[in-house]
Protein backbone atom coordinates (compact mmCIF):
# COMPACT_ATOMS: atom_id res chain seq x y z
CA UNK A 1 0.00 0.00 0.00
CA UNK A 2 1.05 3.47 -0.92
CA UNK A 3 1.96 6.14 1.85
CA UNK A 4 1.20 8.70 -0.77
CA UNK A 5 4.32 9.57 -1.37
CA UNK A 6 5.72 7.83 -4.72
CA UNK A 7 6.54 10.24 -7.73
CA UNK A 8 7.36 8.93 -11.17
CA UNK A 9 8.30 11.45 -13.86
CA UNK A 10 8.49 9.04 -17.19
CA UNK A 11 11.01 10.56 -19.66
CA UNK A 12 10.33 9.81 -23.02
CA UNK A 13 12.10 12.99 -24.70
CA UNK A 14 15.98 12.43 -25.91
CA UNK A 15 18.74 13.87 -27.34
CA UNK A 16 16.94 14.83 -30.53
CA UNK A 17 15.02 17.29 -28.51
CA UNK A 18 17.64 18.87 -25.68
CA UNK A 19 15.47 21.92 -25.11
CA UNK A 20 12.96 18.87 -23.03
CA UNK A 21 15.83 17.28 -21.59
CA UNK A 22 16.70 19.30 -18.14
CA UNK A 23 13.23 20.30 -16.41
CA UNK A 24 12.54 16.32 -15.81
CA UNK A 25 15.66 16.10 -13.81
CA UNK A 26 15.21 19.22 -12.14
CA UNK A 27 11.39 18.44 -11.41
CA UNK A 28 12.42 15.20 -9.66
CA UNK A 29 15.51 16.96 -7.44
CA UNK A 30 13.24 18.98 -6.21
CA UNK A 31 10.63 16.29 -5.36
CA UNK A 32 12.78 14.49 -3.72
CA UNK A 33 14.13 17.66 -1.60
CA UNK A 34 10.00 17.31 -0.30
CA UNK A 35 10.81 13.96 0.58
CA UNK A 36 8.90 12.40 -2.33
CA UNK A 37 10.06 8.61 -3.24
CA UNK A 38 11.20 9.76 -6.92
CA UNK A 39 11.69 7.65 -9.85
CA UNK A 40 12.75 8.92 -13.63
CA UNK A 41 11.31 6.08 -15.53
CA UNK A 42 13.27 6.74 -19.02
CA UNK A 43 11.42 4.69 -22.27
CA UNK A 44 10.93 5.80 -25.89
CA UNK A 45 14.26 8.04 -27.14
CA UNK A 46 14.82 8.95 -22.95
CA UNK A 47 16.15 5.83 -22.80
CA UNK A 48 18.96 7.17 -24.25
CA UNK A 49 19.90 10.06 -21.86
CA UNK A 50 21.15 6.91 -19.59
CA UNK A 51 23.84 5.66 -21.33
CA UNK A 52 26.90 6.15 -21.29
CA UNK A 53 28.60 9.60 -22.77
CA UNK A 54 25.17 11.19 -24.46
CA UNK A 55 23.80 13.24 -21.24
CA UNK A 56 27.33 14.84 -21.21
CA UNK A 57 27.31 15.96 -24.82
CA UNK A 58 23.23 17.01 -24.39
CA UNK A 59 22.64 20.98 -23.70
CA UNK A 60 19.23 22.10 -23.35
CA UNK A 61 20.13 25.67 -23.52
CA UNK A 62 23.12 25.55 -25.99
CA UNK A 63 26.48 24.46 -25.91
CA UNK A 64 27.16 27.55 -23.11
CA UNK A 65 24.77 26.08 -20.60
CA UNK A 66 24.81 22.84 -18.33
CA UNK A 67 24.62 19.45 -19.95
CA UNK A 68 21.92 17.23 -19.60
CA UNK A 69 24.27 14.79 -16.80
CA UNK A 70 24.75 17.61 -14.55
CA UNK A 71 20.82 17.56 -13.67
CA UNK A 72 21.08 14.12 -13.43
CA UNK A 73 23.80 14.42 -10.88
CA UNK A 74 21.69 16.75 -8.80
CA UNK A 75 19.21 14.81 -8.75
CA UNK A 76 20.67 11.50 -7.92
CA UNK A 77 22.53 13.50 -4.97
CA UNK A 78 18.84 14.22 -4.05
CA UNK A 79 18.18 10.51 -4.17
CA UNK A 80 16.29 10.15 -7.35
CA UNK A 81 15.99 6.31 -8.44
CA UNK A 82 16.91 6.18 -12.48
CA UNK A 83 15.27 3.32 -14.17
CA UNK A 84 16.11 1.90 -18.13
CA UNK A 85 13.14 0.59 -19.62
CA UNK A 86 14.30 -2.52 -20.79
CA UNK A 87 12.65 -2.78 -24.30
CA UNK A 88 13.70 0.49 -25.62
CA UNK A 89 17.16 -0.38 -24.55
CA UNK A 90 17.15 -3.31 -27.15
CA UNK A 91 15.37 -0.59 -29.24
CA UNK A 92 18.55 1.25 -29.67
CA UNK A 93 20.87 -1.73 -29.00
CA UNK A 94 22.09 -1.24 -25.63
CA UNK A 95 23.01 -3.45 -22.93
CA UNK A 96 23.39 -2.64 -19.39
CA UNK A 97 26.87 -1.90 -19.17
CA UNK A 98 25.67 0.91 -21.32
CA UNK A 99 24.20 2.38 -18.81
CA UNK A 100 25.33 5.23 -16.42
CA UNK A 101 26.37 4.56 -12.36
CA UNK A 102 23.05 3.53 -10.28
CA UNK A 103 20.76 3.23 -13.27
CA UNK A 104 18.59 0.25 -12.85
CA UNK A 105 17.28 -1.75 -15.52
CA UNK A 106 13.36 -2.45 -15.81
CA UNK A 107 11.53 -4.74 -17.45
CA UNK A 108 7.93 -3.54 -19.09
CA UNK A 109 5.94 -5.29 -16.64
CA UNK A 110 8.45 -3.80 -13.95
CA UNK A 111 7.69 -0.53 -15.16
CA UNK A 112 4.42 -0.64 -15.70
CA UNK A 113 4.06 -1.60 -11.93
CA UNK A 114 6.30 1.74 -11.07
CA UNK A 115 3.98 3.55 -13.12
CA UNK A 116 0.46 2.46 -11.82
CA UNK A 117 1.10 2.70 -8.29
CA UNK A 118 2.81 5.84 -8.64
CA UNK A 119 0.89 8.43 -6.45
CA UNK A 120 1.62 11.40 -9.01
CA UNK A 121 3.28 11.20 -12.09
CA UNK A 122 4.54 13.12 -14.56
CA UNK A 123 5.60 12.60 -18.43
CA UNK A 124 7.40 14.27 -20.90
């Protein structure tokens, strides 16, 4: 049973579309600074902001702003779970060592699970 307290924010939006890419991470840092249980569930072309390399070289405000893997450092800091959605990962042929530090990998039943008993959720 929920304590009301579960956010998911699923990330769907990629590297073909930077300008999307930040407020997600930001959203959930600051979630989880109101002690929210936060999870980025990324699927679809979000899938690939989690590997390896690609967050770093993603700038939502240009090349003169912060990339994509410093948000995701804040909000891991804030204790923001990261999950992989597994199909999408074959999608764009990657494995798990792919993946960036403390990213976890989920199946589609996993995540729909994370998603339906989410108290609030988000998606971009």
């Amino acid at each position: 049973m929920s304590d009301g307290n579960s956010f998911v924010i699923v990330m769907t939006s990629g590297p073909n579309a930077p300008e999307r890419c930040a407020t997600p991470f930001y959203m959930a840092t600051l979630a989880a600074g109101q002690d929210y249980d936060v999870t980025v569930y990324c699927t679809g072309m979000g899938t690939l902001l989690l590997k390896k390399g690609v967050a770093e070289d993603t700038f939502p405000m240009g090349p003169d702003g912060q990339s994509v893997a410093s948000f995701i450092q804040l909000a891991t800091q804030a204790g923001v779970k990261l999950g992989a959605c597994a199909p999408s990962m074959e999608m764009h042929r990657m494995s798990a060592d792919d993946l960036i530090p403390g990213c976890n990998l989920i199946s589609a039943a996993a995540g729909f699970e994370v998603v339906s008993e989410s108290d609030k959720l988000i998606s971009f």
